[in-house]
N, C-alpha and C. Protein backbone atom coordinates (compact mmCIF):
# COMPACT_ATOMS: atom_id res chain seq x y z
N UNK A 1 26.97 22.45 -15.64
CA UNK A 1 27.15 21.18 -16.29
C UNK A 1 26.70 20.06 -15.35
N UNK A 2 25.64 19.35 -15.58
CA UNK A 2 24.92 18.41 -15.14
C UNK A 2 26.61 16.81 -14.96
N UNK A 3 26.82 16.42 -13.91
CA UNK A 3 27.54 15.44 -13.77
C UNK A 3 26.45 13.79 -13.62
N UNK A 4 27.30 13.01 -14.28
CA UNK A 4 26.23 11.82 -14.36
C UNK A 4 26.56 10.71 -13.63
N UNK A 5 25.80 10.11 -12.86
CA UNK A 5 25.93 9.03 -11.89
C UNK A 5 26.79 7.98 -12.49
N UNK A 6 27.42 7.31 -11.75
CA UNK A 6 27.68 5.50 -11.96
C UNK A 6 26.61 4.58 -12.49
N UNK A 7 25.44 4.77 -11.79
CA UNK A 7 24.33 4.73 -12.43
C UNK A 7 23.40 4.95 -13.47
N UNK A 8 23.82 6.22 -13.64
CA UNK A 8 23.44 6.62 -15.45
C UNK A 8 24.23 6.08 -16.32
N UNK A 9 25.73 5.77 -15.99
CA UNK A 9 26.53 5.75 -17.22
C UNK A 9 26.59 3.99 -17.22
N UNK A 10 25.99 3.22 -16.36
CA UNK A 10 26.01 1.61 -16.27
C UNK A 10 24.92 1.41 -17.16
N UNK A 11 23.73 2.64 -17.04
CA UNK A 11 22.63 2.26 -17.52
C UNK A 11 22.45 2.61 -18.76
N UNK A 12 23.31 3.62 -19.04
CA UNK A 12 23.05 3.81 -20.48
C UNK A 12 24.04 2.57 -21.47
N UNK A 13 25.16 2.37 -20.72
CA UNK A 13 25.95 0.94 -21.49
C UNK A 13 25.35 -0.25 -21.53
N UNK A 14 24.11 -0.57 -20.54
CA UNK A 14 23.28 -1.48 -20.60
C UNK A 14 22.45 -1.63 -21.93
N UNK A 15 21.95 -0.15 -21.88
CA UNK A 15 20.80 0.16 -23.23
C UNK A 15 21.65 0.06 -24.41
N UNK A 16 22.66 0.13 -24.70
CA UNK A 16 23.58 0.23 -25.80
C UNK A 16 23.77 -1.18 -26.38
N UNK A 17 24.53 -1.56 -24.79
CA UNK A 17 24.64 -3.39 -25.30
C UNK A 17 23.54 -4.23 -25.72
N UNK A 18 22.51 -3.88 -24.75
CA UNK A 18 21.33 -4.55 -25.02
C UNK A 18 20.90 -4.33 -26.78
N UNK A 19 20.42 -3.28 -26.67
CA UNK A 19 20.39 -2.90 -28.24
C UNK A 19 20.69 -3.93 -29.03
N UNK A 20 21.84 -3.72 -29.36
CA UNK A 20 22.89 -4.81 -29.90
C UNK A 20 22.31 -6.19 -29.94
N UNK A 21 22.44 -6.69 -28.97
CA UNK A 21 21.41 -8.21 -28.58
C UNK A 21 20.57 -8.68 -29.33
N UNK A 22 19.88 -7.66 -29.28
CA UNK A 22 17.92 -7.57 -29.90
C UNK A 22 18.36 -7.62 -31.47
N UNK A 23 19.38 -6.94 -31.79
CA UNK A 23 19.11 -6.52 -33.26
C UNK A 23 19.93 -8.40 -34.13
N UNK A 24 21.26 -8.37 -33.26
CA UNK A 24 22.18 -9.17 -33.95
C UNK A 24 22.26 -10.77 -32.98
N UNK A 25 21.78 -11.30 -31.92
CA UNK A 25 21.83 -12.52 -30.84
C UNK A 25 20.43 -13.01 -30.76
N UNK A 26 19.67 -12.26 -30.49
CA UNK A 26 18.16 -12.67 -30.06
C UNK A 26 17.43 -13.04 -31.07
N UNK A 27 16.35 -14.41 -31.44
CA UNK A 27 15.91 -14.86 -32.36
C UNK A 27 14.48 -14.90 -32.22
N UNK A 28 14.09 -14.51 -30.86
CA UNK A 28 12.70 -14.47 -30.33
C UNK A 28 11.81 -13.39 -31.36
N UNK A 29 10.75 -14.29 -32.40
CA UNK A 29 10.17 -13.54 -33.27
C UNK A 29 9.09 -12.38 -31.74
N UNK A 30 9.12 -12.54 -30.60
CA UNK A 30 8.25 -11.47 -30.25
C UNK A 30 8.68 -10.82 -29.74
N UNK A 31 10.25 -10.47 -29.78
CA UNK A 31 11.38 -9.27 -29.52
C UNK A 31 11.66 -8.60 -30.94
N UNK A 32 11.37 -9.36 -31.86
CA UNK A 32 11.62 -8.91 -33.58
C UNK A 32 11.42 -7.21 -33.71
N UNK A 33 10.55 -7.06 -32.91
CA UNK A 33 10.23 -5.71 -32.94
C UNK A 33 10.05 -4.51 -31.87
N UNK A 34 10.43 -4.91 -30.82
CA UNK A 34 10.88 -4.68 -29.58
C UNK A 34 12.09 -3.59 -29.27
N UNK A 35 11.88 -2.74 -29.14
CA UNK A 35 13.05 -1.12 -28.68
C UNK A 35 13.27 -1.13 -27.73
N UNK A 36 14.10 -0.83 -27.29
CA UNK A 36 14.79 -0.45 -25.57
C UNK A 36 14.44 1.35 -25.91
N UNK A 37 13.67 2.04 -24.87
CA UNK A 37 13.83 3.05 -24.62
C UNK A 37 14.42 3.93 -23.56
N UNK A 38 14.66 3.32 -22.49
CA UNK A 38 15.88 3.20 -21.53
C UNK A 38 15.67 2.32 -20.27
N UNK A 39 16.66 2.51 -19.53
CA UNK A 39 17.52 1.67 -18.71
C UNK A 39 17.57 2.79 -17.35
N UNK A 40 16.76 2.17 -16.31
CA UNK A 40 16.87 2.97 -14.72
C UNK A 40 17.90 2.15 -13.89
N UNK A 41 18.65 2.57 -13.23
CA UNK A 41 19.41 1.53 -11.87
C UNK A 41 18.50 2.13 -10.85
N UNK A 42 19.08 1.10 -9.92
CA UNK A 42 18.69 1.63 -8.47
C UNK A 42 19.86 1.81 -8.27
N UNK A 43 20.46 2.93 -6.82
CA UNK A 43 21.17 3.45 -6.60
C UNK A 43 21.85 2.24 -6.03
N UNK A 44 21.92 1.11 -6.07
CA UNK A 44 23.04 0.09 -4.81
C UNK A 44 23.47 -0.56 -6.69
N UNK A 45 23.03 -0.29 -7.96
CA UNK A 45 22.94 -0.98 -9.06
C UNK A 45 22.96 -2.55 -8.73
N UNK A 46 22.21 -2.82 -7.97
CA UNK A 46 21.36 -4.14 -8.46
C UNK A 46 20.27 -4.78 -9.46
N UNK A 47 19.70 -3.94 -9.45
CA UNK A 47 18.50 -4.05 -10.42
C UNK A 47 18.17 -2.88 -11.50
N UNK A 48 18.06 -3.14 -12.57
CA UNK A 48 18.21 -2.88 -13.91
C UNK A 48 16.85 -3.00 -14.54
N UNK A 49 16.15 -1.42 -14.60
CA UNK A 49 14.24 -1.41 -14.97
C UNK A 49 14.64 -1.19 -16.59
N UNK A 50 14.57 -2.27 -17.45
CA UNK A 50 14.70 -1.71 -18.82
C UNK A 50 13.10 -1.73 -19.31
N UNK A 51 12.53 -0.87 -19.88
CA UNK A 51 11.57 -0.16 -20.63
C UNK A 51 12.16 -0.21 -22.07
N UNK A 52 10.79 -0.68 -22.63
CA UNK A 52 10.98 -0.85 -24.16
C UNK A 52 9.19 -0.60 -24.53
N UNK A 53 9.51 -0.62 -26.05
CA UNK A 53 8.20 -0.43 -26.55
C UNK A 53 8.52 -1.43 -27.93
N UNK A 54 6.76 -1.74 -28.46
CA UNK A 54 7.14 -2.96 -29.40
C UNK A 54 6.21 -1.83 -30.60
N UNK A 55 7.35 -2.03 -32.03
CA UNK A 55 7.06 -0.93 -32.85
C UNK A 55 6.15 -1.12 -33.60
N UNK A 56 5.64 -2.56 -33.55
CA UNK A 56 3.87 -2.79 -34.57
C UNK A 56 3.55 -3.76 -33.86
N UNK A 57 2.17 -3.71 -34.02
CA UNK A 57 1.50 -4.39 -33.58
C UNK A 57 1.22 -5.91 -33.53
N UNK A 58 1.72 -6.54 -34.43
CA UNK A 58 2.04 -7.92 -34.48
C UNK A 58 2.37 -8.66 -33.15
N UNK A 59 3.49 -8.46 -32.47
CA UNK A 59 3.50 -8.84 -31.42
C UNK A 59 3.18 -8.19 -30.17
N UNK A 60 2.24 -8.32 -29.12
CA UNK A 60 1.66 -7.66 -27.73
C UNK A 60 2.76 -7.57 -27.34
N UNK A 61 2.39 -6.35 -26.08
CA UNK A 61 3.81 -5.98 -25.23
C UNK A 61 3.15 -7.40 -24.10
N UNK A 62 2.47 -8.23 -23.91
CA UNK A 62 2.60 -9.29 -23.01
C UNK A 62 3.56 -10.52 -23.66
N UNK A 63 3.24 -10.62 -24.88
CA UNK A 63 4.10 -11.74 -25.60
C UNK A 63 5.70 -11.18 -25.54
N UNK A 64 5.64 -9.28 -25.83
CA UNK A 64 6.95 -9.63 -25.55
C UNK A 64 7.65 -9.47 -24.20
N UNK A 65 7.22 -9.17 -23.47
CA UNK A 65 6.95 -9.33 -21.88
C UNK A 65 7.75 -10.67 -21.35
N UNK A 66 7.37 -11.82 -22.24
CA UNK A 66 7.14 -13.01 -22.06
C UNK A 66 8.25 -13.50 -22.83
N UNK A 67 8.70 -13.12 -23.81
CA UNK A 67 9.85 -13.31 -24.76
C UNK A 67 11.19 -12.58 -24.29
N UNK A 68 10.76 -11.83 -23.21
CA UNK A 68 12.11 -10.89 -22.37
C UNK A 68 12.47 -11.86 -21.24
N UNK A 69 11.54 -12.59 -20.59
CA UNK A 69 11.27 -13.24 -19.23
C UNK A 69 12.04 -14.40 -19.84
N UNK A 70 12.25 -14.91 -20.82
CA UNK A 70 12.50 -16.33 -21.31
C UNK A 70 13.92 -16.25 -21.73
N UNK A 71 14.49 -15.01 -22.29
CA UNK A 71 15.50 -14.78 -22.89
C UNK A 71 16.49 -14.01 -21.55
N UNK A 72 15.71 -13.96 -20.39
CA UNK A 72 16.29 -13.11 -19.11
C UNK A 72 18.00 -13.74 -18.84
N UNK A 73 18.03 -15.09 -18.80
CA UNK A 73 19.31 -15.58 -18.40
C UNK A 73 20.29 -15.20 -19.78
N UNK A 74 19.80 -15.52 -21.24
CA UNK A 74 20.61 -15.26 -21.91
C UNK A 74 21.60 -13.66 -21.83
N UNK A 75 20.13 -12.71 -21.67
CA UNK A 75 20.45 -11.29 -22.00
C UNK A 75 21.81 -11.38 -20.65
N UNK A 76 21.56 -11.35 -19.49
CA UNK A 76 22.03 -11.30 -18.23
C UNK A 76 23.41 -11.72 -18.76
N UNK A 77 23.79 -12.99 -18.87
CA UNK A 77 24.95 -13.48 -19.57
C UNK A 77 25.87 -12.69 -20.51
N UNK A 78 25.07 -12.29 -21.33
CA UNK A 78 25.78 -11.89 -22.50
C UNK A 78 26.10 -10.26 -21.99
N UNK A 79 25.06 -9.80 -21.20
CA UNK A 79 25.91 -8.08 -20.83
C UNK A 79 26.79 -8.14 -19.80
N UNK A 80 27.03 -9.93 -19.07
CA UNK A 80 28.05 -9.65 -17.90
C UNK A 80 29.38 -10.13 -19.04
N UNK A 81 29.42 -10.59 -20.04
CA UNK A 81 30.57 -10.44 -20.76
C UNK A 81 30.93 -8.89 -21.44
N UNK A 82 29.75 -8.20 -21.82
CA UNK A 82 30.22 -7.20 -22.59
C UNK A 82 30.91 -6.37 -21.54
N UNK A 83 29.52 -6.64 -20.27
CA UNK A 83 30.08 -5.15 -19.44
C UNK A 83 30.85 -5.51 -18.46
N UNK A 84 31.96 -4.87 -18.38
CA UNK A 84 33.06 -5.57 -16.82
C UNK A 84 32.22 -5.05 -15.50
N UNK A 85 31.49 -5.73 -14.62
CA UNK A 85 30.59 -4.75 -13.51
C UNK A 85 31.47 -6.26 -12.86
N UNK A 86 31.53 -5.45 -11.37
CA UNK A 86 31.50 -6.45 -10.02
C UNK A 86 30.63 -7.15 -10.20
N UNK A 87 29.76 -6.71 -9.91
CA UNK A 87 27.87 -7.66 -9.69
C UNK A 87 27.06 -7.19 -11.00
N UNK A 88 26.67 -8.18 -12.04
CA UNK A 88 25.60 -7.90 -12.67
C UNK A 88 24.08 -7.64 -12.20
N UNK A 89 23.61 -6.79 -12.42
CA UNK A 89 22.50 -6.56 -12.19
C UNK A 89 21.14 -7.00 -12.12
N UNK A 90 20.00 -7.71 -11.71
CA UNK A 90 19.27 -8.57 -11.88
C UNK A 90 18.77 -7.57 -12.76
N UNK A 91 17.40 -8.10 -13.67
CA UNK A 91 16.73 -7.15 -14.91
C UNK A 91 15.57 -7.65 -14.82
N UNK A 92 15.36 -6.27 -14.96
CA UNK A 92 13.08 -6.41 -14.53
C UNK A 92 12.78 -6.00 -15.92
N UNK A 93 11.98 -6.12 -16.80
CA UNK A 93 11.84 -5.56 -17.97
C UNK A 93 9.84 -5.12 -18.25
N UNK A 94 9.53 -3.58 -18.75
CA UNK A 94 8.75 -3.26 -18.07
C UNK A 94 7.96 -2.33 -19.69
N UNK A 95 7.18 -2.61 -19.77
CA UNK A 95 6.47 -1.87 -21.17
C UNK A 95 6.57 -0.37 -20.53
N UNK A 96 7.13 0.69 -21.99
CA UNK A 96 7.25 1.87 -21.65
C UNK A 96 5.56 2.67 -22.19
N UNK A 97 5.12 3.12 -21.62
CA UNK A 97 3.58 3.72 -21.11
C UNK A 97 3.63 4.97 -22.10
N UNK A 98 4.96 5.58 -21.87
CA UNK A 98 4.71 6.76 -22.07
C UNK A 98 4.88 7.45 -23.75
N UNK A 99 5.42 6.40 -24.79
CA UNK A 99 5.16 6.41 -25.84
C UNK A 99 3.53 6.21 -26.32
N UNK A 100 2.61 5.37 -25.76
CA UNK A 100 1.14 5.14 -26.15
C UNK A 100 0.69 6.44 -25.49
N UNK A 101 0.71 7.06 -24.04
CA UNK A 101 0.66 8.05 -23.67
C UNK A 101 0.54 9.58 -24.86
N UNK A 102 1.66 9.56 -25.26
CA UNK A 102 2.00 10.21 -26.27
C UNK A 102 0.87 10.41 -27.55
N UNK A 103 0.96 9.22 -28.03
CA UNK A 103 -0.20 9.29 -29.07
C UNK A 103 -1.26 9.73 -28.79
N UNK A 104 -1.79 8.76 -27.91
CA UNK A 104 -3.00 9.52 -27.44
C UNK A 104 -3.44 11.28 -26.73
N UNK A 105 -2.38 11.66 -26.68
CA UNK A 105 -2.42 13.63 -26.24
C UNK A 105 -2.45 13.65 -28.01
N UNK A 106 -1.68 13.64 -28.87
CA UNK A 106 -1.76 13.42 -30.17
C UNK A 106 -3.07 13.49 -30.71
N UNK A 107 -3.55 12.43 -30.31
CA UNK A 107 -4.80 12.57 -31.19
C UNK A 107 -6.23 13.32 -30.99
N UNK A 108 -5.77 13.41 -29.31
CA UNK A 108 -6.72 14.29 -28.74
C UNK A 108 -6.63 15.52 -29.15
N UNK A 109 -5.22 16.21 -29.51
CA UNK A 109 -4.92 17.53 -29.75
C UNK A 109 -5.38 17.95 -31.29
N UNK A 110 -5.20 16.93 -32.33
CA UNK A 110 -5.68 16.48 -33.65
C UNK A 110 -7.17 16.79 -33.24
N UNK A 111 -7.85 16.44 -32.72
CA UNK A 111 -9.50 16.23 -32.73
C UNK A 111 -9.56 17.63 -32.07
N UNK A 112 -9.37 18.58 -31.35
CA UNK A 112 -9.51 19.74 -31.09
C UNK A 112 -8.87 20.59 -31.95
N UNK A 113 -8.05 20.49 -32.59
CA UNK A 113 -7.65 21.39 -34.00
C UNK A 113 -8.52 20.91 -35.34
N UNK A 114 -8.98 19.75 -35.22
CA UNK A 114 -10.02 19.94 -36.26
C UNK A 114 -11.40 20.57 -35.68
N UNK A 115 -12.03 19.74 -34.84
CA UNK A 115 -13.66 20.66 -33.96
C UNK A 115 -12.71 22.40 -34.45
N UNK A 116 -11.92 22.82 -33.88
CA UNK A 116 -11.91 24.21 -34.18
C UNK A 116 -11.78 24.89 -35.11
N UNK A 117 -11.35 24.28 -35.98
CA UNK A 117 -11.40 24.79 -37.37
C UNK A 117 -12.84 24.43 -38.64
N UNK A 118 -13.27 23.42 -37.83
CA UNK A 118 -14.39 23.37 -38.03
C UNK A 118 -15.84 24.69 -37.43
N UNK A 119 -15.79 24.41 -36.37
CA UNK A 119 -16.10 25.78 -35.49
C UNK A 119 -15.82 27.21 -36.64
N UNK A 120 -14.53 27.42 -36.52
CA UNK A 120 -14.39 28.30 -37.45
C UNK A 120 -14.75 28.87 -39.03
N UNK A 121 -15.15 27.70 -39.51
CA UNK A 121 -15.35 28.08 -40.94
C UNK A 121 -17.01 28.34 -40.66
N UNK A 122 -17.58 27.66 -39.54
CA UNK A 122 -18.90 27.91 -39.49
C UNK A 122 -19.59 29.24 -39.67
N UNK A 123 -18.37 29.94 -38.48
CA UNK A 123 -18.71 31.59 -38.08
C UNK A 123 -18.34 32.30 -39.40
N UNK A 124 -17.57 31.57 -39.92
CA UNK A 124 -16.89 32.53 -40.94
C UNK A 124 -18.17 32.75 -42.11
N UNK A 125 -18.65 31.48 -42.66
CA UNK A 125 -19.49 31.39 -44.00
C UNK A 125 -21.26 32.12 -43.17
N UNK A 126 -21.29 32.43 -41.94
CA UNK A 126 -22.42 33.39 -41.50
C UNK A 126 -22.37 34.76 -41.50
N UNK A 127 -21.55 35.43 -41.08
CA UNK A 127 -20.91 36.35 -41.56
C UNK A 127 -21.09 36.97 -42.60
């Protein structure tokens, strides 16, 4: 049984609260669409890497980059009320890579299951 840091469990109450924020406090149309996909500490929990991804395209992950950077004191505020911590955490907020990542093995894998089945019907109708 895997035991979980002070650190995991600050960070996952971060991602929770935050959540929350985005959906029901925050009015910034270029967070409108904006996910938290998680929340890293550093081990002294000072600093707080939240990763998000923005779910259409309407707003850039720079605008909302920029709409996180602006809303930084609010968010900060509002999770040192939710969350009882000694020291709140400063918050870096950081586009998550590895969802676009994703797609793209996706579509690459898509385009080699078609070439091969293409391939295939070739050999087949010579035959």
């Amino acid at each position: 049984m895997k035991s979980y840091t002070r650190g995991d469990r600050v960070a996952g109450l971060i991602q929770e609260v935050l959540s929350g924020l985005l959906k029901k406090a925050i009015h910034d149309p270029r967070l409108q669409t904006a996910v938290i996909t998680g929340v890293k500490m550093t081990p002294d929990l000072k600093l707080a890497k939240i990763y998000f991804v923005v779910s259409d395209r309407v707003s850039t992950r720079e605008e909302a980059i920029s709409g996180f950077q602006k809303a930084t004191a609010f968010i900060k505020y509002s999770l040192a009320r939710e969350i009882n911590l000694r020291y709140m955490p400063d918050l870096k907020f950081y586009y998550d890579e590895s969802i676009d990542y994703g797609f793209h093995i996706e579509s690459i894998l898509k385009k080699i299951e078609k070439a091969d089945a293409t391939g295939n019907r070739s050999t087949e109708t010579k035959e």
